[in-house]
PDB file of N, CA and C in Angstrom:
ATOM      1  N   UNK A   1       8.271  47.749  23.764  1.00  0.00           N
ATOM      2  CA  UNK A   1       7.435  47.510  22.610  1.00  0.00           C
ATOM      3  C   UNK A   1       7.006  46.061  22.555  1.00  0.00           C
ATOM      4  N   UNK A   2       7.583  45.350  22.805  1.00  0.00           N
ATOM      5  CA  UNK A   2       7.625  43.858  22.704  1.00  0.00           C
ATOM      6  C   UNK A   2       6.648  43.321  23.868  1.00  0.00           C
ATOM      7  N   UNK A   3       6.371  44.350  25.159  1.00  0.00           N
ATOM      8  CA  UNK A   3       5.331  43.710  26.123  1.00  0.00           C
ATOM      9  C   UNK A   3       3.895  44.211  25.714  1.00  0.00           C
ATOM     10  N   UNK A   4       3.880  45.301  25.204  1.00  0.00           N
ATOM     11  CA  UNK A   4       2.748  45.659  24.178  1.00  0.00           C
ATOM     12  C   UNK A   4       2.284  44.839  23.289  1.00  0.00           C
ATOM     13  N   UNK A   5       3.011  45.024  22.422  1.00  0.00           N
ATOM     14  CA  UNK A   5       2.672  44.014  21.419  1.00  0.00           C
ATOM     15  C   UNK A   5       2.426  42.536  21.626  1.00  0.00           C
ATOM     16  N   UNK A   6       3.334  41.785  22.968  1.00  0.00           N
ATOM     17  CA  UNK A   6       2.441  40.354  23.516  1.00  0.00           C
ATOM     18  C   UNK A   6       1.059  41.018  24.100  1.00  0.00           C
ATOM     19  N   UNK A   7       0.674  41.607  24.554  1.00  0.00           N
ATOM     20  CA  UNK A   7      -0.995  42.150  24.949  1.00  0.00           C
ATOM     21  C   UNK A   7      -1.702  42.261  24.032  1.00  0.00           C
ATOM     22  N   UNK A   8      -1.449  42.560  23.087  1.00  0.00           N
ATOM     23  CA  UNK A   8      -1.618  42.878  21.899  1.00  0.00           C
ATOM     24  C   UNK A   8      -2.452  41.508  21.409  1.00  0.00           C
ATOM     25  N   UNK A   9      -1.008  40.704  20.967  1.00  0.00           N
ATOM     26  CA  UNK A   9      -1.627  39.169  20.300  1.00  0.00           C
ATOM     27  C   UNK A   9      -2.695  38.865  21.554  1.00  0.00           C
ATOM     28  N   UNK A  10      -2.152  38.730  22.634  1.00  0.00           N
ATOM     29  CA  UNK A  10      -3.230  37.976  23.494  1.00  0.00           C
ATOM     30  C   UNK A  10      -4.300  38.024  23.306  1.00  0.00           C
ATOM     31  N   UNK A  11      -5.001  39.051  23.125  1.00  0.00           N
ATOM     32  CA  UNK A  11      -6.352  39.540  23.502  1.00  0.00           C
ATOM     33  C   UNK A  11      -7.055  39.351  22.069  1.00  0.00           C
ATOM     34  N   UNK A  12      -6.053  40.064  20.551  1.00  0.00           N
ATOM     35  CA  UNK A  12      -6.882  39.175  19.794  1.00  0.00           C
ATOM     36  C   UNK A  12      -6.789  38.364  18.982  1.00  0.00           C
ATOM     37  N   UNK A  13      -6.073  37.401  19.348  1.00  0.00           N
ATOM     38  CA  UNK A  13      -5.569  35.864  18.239  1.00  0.00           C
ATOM     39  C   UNK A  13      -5.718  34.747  19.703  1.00  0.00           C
ATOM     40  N   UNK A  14      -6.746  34.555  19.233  1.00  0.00           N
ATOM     41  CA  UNK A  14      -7.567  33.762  20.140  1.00  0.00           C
ATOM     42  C   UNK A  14      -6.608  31.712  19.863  1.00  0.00           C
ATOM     43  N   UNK A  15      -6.425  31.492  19.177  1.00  0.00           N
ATOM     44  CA  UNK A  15      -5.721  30.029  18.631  1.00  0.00           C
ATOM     45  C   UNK A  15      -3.988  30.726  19.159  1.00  0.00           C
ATOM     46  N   UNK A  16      -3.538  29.323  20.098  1.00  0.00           N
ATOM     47  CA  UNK A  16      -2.926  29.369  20.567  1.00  0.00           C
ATOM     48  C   UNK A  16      -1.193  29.015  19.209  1.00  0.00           C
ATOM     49  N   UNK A  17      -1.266  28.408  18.288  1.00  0.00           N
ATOM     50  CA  UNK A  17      -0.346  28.332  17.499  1.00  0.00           C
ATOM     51  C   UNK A  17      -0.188  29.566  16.555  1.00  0.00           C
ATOM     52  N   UNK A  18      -1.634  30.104  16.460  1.00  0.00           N
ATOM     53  CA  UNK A  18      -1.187  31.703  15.676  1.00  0.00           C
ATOM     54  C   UNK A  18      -0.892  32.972  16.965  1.00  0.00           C
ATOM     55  N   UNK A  19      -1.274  32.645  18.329  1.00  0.00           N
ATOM     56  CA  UNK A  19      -0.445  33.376  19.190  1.00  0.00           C
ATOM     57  C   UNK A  19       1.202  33.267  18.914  1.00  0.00           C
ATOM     58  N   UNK A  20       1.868  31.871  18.773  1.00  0.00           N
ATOM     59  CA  UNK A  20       3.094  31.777  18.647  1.00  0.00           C
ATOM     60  C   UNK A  20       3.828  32.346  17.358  1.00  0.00           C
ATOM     61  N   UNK A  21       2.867  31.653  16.288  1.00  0.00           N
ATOM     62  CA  UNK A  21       3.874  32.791  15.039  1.00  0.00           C
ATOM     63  C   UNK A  21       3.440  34.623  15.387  1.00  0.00           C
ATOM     64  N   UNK A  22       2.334  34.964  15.629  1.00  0.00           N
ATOM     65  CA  UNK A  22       2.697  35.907  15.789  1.00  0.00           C
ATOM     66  C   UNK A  22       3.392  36.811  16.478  1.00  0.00           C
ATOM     67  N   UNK A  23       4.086  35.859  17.949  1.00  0.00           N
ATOM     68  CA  UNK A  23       4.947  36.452  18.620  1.00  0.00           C
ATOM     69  C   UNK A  23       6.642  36.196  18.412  1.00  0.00           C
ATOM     70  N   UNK A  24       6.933  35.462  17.657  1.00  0.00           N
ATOM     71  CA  UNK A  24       7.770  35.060  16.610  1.00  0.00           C
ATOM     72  C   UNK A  24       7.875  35.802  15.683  1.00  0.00           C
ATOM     73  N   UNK A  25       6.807  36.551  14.985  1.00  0.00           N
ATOM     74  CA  UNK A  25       6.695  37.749  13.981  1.00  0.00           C
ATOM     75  C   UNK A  25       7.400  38.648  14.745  1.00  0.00           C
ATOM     76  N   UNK A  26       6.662  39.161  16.244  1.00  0.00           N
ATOM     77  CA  UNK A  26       6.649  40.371  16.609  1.00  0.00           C
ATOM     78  C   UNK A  26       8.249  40.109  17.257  1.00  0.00           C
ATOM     79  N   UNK A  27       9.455  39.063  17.660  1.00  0.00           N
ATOM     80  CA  UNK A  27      10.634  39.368  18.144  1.00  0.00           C
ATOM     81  C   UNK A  27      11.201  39.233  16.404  1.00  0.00           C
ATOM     82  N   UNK A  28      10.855  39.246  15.516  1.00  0.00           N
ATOM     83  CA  UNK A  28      12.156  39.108  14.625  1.00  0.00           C
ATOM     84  C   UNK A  28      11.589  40.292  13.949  1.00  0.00           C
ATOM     85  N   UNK A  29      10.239  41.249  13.912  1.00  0.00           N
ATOM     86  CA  UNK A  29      10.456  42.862  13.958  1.00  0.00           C
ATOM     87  C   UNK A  29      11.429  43.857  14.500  1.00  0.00           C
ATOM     88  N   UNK A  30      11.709  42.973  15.703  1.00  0.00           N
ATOM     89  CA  UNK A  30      12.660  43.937  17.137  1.00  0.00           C
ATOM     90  C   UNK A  30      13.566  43.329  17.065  1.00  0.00           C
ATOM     91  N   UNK A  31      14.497  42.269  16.258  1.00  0.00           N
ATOM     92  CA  UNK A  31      15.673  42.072  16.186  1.00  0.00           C
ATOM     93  C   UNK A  31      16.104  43.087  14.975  1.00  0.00           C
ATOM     94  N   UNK A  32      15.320  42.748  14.148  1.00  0.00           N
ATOM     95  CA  UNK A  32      15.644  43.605  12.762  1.00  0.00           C
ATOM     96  C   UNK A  32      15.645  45.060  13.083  1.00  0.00           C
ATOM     97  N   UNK A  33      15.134  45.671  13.893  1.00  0.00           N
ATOM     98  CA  UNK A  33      15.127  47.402  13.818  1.00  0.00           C
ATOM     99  C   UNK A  33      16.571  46.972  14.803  1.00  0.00           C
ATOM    100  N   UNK A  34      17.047  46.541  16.014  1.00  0.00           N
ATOM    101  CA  UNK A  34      17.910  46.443  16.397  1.00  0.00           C
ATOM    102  C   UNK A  34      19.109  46.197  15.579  1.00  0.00           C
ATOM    103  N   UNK A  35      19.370  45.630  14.877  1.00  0.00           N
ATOM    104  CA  UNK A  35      19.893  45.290  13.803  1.00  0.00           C
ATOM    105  C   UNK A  35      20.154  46.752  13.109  1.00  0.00           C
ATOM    106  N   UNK A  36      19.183  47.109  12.559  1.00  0.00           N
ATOM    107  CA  UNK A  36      19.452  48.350  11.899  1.00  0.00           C
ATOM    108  C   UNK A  36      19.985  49.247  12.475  1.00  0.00           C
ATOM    109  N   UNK A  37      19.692  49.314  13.759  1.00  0.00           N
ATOM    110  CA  UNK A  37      20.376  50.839  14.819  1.00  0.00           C
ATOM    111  C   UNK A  37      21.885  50.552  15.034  1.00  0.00           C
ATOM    112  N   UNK A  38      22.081  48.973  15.468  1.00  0.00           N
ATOM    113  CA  UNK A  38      23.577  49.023  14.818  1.00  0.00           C
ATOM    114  C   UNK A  38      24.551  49.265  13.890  1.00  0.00           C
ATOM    115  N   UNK A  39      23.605  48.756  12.762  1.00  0.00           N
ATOM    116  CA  UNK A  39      24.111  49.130  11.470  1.00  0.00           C
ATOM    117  C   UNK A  39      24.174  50.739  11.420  1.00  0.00           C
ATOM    118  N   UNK A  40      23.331  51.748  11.459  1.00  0.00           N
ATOM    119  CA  UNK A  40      23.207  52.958  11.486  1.00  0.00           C
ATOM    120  C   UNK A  40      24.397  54.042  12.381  1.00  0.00           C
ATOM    121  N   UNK A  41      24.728  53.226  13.784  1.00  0.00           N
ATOM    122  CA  UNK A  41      25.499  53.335  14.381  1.00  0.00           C
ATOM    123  C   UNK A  41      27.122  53.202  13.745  1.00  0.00           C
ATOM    124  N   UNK A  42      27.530  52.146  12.980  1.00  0.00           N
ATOM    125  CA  UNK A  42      28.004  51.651  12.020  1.00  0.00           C
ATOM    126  C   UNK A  42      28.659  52.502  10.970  1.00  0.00           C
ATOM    127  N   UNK A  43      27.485  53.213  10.490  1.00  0.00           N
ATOM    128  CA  UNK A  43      27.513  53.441   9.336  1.00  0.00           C
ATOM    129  C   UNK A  43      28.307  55.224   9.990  1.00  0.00           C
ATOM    130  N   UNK A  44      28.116  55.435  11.116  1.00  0.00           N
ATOM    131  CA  UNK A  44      28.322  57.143  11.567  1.00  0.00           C
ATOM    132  C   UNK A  44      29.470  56.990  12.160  1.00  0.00           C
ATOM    133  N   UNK A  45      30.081  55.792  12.398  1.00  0.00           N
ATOM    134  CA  UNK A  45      31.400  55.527  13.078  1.00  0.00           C
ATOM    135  C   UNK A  45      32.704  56.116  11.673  1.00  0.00           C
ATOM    136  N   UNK A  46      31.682  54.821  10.704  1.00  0.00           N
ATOM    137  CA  UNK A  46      32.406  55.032   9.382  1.00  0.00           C
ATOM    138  C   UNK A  46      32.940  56.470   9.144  1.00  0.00           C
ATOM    139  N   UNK A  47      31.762  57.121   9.022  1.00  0.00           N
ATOM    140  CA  UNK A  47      31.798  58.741   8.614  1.00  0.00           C
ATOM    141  C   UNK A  47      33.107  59.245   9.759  1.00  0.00           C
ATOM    142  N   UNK A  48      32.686  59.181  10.561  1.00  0.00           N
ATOM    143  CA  UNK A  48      33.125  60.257  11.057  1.00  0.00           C
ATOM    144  C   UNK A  48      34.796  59.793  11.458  1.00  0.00           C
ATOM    145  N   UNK A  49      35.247  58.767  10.998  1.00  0.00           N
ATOM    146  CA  UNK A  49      36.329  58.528  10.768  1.00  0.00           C
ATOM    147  C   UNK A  49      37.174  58.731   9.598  1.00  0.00           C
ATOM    148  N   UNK A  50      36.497  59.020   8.310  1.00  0.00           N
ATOM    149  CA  UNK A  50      36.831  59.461   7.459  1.00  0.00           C
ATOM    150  C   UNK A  50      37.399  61.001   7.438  1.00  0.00           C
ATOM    151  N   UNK A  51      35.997  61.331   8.376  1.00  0.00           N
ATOM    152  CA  UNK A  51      36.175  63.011   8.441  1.00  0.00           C
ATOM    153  C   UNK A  51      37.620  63.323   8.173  1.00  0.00           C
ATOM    154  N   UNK A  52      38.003  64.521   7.034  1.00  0.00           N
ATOM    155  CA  UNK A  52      39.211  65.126   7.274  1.00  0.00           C
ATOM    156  C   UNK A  52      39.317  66.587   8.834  1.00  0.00           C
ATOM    157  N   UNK A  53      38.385  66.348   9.362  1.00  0.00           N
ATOM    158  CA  UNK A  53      38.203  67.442  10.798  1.00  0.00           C
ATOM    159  C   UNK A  53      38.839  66.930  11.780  1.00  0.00           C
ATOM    160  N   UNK A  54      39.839  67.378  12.317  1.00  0.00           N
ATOM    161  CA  UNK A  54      40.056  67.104  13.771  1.00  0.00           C
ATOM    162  C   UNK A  54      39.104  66.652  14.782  1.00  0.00           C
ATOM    163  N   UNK A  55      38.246  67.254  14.774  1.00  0.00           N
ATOM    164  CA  UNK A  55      37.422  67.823  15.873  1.00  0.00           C
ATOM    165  C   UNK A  55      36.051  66.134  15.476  1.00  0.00           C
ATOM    166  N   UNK A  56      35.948  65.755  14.522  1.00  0.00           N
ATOM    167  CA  UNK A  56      35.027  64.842  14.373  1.00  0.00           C
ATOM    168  C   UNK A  56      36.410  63.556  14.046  1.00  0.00           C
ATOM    169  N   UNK A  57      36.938  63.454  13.673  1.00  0.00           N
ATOM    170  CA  UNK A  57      37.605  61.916  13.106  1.00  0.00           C
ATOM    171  C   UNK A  57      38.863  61.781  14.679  1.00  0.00           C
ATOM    172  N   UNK A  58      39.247  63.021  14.913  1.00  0.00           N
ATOM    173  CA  UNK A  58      40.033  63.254  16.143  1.00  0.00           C
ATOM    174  C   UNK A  58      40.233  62.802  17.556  1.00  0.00           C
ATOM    175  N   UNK A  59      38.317  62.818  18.192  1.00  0.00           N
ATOM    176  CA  UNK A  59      38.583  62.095  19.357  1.00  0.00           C
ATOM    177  C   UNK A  59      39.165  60.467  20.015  1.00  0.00           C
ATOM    178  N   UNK A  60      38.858  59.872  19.036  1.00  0.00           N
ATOM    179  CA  UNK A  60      39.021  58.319  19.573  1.00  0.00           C
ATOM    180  C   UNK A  60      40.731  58.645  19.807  1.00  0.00           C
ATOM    181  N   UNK A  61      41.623  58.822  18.611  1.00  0.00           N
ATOM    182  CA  UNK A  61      42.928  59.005  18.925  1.00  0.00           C
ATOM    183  C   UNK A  61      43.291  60.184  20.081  1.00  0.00           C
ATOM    184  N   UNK A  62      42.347  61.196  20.771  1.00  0.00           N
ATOM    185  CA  UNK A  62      42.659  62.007  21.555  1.00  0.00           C
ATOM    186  C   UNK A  62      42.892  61.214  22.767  1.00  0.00           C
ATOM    187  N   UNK A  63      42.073  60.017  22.620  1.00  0.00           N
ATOM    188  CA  UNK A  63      41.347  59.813  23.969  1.00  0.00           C
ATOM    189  C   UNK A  63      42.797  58.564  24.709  1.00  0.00           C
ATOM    190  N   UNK A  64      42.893  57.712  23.499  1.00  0.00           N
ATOM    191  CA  UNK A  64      44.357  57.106  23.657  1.00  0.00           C
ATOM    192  C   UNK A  64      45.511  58.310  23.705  1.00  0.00           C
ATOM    193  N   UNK A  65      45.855  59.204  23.558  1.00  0.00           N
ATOM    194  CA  UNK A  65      46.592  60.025  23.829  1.00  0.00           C
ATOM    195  C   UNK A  65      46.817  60.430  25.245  1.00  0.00           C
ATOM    196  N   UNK A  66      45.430  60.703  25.491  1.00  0.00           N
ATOM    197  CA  UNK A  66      45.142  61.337  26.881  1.00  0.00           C
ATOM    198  C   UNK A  66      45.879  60.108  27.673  1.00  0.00           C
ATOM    199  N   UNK A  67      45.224  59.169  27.479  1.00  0.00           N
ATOM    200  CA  UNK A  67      45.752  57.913  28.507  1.00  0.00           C
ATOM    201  C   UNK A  67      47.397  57.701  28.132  1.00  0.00           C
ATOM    202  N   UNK A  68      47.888  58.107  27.296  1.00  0.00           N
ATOM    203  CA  UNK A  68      49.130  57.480  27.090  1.00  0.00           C
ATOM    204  C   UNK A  68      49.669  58.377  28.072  1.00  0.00           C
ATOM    205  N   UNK A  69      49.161  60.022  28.363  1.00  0.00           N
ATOM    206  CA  UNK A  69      50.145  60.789  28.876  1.00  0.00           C
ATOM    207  C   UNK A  69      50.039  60.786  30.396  1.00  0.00           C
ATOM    208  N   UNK A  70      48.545  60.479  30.382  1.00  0.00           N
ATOM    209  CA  UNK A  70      48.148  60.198  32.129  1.00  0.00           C
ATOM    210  C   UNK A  70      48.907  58.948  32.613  1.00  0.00           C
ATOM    211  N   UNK A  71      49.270  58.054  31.888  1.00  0.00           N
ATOM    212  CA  UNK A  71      49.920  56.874  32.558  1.00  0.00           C
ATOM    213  C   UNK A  71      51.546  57.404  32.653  1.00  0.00           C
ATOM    214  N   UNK A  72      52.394  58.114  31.373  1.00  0.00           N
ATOM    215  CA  UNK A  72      53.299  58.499  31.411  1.00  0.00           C
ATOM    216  C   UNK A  72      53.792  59.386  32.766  1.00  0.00           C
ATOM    217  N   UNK A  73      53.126  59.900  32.807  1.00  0.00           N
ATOM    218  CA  UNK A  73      53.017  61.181  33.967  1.00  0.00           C
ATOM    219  C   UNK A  73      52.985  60.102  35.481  1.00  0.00           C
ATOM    220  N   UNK A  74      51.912  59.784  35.953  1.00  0.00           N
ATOM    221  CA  UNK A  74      51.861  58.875  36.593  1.00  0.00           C
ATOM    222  C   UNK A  74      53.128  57.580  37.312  1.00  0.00           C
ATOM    223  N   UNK A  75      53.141  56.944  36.398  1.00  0.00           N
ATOM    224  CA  UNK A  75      54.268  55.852  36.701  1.00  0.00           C
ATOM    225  C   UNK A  75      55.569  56.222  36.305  1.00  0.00           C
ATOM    226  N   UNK A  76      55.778  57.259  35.196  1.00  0.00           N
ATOM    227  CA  UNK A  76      57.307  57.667  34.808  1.00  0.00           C
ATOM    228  C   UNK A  76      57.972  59.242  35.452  1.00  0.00           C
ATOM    229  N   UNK A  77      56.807  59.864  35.101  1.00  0.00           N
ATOM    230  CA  UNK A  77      57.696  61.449  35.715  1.00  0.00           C
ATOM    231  C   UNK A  77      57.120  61.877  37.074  1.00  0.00           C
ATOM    232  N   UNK A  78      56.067  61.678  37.776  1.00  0.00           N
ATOM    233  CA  UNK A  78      55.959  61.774  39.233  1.00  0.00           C
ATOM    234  C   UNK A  78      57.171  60.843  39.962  1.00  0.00           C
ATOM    235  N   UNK A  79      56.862  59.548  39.665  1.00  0.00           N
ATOM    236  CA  UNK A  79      58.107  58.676  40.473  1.00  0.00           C
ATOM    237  C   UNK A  79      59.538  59.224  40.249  1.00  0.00           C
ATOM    238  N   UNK A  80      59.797  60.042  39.301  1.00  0.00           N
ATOM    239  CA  UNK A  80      61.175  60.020  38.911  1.00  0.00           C
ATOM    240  C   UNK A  80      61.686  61.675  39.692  1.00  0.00           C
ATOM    241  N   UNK A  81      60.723  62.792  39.018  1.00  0.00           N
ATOM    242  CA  UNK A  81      60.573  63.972  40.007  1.00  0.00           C
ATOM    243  C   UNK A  81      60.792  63.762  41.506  1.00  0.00           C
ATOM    244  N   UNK A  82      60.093  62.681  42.321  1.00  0.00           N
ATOM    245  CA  UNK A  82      59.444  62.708  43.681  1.00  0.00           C
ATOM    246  C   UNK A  82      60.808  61.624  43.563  1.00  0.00           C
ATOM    247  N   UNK A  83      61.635  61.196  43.300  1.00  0.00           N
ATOM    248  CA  UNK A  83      63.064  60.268  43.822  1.00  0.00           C
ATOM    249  C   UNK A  83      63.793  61.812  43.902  1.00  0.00           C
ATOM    250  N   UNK A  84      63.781  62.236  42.954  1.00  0.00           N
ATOM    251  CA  UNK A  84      65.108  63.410  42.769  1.00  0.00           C
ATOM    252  C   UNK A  84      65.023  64.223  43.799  1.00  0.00           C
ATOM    253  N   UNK A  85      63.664  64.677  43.845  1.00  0.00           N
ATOM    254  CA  UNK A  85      63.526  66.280  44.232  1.00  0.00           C
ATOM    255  C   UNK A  85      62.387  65.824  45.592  1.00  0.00           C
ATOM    256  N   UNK A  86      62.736  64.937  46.531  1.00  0.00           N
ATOM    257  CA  UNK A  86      61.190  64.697  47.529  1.00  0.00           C
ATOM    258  C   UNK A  86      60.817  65.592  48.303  1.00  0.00           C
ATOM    259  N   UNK A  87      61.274  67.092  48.442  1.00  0.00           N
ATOM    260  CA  UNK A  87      60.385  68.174  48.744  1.00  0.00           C
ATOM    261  C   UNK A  87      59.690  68.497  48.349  1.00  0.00           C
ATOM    262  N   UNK A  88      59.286  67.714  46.454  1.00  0.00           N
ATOM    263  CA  UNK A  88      58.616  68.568  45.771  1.00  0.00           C
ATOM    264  C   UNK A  88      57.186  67.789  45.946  1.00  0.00           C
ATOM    265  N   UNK A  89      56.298  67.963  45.928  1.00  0.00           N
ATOM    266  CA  UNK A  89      55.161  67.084  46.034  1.00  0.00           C
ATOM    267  C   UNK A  89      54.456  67.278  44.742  1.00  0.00           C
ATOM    268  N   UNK A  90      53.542  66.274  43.997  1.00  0.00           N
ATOM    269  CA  UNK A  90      52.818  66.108  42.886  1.00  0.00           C
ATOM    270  C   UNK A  90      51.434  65.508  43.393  1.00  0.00           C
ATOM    271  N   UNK A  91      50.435  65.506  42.672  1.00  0.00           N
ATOM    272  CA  UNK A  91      49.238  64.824  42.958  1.00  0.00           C
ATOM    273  C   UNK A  91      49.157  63.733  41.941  1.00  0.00           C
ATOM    274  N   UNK A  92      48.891  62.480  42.682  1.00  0.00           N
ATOM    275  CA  UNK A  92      48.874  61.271  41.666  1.00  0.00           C
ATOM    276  C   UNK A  92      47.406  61.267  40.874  1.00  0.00           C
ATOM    277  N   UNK A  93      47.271  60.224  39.971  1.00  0.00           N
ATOM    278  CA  UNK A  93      46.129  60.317  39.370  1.00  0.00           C
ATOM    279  C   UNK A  93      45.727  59.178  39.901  1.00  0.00           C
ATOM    280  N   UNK A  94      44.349  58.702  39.099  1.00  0.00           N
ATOM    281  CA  UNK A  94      43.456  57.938  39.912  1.00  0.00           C
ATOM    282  C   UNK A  94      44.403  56.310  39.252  1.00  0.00           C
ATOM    283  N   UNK A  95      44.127  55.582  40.089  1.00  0.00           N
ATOM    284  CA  UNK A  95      44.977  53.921  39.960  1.00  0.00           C
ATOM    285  C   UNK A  95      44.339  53.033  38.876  1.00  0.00           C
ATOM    286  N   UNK A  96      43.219  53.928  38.424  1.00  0.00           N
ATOM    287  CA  UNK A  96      42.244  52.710  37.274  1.00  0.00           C
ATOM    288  C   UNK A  96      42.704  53.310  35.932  1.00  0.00           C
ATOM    289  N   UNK A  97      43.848  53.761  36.184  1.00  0.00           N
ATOM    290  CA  UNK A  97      44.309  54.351  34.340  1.00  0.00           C
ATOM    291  C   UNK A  97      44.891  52.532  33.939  1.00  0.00           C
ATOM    292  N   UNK A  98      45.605  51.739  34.687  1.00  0.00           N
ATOM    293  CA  UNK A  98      45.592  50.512  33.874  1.00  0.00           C
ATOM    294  C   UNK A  98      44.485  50.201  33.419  1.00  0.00           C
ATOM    295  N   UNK A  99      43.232  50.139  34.676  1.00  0.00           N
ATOM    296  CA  UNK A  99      42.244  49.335  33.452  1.00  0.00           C
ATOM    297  C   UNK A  99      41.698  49.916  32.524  1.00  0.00           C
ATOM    298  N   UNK A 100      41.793  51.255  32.644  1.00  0.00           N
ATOM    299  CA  UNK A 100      41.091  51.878  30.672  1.00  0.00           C
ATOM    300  C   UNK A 100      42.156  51.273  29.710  1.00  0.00           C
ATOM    301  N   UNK A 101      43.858  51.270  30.329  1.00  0.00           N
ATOM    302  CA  UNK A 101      44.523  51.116  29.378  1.00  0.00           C
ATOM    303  C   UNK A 101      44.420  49.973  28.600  1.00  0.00           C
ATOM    304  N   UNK A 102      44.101  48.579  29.807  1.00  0.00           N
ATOM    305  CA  UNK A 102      43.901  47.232  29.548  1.00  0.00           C
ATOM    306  C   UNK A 102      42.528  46.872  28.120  1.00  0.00           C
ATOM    307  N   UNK A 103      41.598  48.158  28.872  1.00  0.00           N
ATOM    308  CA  UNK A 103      40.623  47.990  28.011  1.00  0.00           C
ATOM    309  C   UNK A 103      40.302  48.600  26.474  1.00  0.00           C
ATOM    310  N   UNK A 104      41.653  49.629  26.420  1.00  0.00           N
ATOM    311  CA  UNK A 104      41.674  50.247  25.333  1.00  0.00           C
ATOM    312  C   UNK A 104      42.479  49.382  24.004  1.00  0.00           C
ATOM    313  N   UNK A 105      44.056  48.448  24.823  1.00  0.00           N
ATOM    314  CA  UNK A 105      44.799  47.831  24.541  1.00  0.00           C
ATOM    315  C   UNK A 105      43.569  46.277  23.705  1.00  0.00           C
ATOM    316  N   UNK A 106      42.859  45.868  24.947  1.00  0.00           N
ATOM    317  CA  UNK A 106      41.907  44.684  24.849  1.00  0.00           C
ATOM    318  C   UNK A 106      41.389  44.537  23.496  1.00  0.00           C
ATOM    319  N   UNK A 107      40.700  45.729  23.046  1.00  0.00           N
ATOM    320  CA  UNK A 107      39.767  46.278  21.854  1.00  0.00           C
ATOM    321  C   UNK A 107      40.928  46.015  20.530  1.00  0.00           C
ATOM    322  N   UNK A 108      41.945  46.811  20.724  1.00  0.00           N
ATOM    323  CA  UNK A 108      42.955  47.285  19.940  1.00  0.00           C
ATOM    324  C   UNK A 108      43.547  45.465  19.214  1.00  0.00           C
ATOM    325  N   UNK A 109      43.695  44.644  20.661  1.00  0.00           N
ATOM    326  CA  UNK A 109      44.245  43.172  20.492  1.00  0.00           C
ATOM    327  C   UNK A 109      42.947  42.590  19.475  1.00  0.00           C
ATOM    328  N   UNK A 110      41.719  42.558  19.955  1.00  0.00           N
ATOM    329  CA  UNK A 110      40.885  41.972  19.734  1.00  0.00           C
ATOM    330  C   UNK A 110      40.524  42.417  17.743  1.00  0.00           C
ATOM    331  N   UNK A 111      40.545  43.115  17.668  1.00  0.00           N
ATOM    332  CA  UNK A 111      40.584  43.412  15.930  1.00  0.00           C
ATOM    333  C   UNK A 111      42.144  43.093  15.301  1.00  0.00           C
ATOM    334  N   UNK A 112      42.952  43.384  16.180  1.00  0.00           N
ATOM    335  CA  UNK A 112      44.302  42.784  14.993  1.00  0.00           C
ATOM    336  C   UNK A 112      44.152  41.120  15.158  1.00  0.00           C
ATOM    337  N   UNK A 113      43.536  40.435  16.403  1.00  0.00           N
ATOM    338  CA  UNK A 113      43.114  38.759  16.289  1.00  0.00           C
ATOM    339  C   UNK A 113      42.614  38.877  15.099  1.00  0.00           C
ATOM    340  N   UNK A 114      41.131  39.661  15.098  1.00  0.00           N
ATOM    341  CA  UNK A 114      40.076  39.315  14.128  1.00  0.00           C
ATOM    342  C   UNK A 114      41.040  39.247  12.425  1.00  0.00           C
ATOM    343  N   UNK A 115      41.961  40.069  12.401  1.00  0.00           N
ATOM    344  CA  UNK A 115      42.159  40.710  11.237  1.00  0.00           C
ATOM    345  C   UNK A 115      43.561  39.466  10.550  1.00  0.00           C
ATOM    346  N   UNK A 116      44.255  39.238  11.270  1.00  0.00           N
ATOM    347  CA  UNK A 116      44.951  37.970  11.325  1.00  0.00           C
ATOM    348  C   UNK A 116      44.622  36.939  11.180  1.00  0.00           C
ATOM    349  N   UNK A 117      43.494  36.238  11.962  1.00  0.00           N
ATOM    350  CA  UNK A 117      42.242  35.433  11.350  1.00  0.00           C
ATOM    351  C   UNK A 117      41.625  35.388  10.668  1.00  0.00           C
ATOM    352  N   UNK A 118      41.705  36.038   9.659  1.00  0.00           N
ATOM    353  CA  UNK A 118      40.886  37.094   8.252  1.00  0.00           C
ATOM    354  C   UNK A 118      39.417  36.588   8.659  1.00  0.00           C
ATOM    355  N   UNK A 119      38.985  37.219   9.606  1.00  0.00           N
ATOM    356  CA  UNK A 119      37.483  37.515   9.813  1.00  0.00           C
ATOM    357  C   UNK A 119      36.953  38.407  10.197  1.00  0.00           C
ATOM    358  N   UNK A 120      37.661  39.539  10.168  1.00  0.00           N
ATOM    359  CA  UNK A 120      37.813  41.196  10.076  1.00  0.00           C
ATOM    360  C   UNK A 120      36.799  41.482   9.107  1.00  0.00           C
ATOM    361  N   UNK A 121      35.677  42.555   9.697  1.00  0.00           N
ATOM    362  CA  UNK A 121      35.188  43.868   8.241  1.00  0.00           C
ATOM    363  C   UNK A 121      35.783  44.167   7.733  1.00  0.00           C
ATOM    364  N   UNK A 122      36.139  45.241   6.949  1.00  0.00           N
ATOM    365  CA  UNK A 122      36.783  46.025   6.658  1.00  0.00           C
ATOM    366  C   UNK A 122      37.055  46.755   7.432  1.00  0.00           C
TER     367      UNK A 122
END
């Protein structure tokens, strides 16, 4: 939208200082709708965390679940099975469950900073 709209001014705001406010107009149009889609985004996170539904307020905590059990499984009961019993064979999972974990943990650190720092949203 924003390369449009410079074609736009070009062709007809002929004075080169009302080319500039108006392309100054036209990025703080497209910050502001950006702005809003976050906010909007925002605003459906809200909701649907409230939700009393499993199925809508449910996934984010599914999803740390999932990882808690894929890492459990992984580093605690394959290694421990496969010492006891090494006839038995298991299939490992993939080696990048630390970094979702790192990155799930990261997020998790990064708002109790914010919130400790009292510069937390709500």
């Amino acid at each position: 939208m924003l390369g449009i709209g410079s074609k736009l001014i070009d062709k007809l705001i002929p004075d080169p200082a009302a080319k500039d406010a108006a392309r100054l107009e036209l990025m703080k149009l497209q910050q502001s709708g950006e702005l809003a889609a976050m906010t909007a985004q925002t605003e459906i996170n809200k909701v649907e965390a409230a939700s009393s539904s499993i199925f809508v307020s449910g996934w984010r905590p599914a999803i740390g679940w999932v990882c808690a059990l894929a890492m459990c499984y992984q580093y605690l009961v394959r290694p421990f099975i496969t010492a006891f019993y090494p006839a038995l064979t298991f299939p490992g999972l993939d080696e990048n469950l630390w970094q979702l974990m790192m990155g799930m943990l990261g997020l998790g650190g990064l708002r109790t900073f914010e919130k400790v720092n009292n510069v937390a949203t709500k």
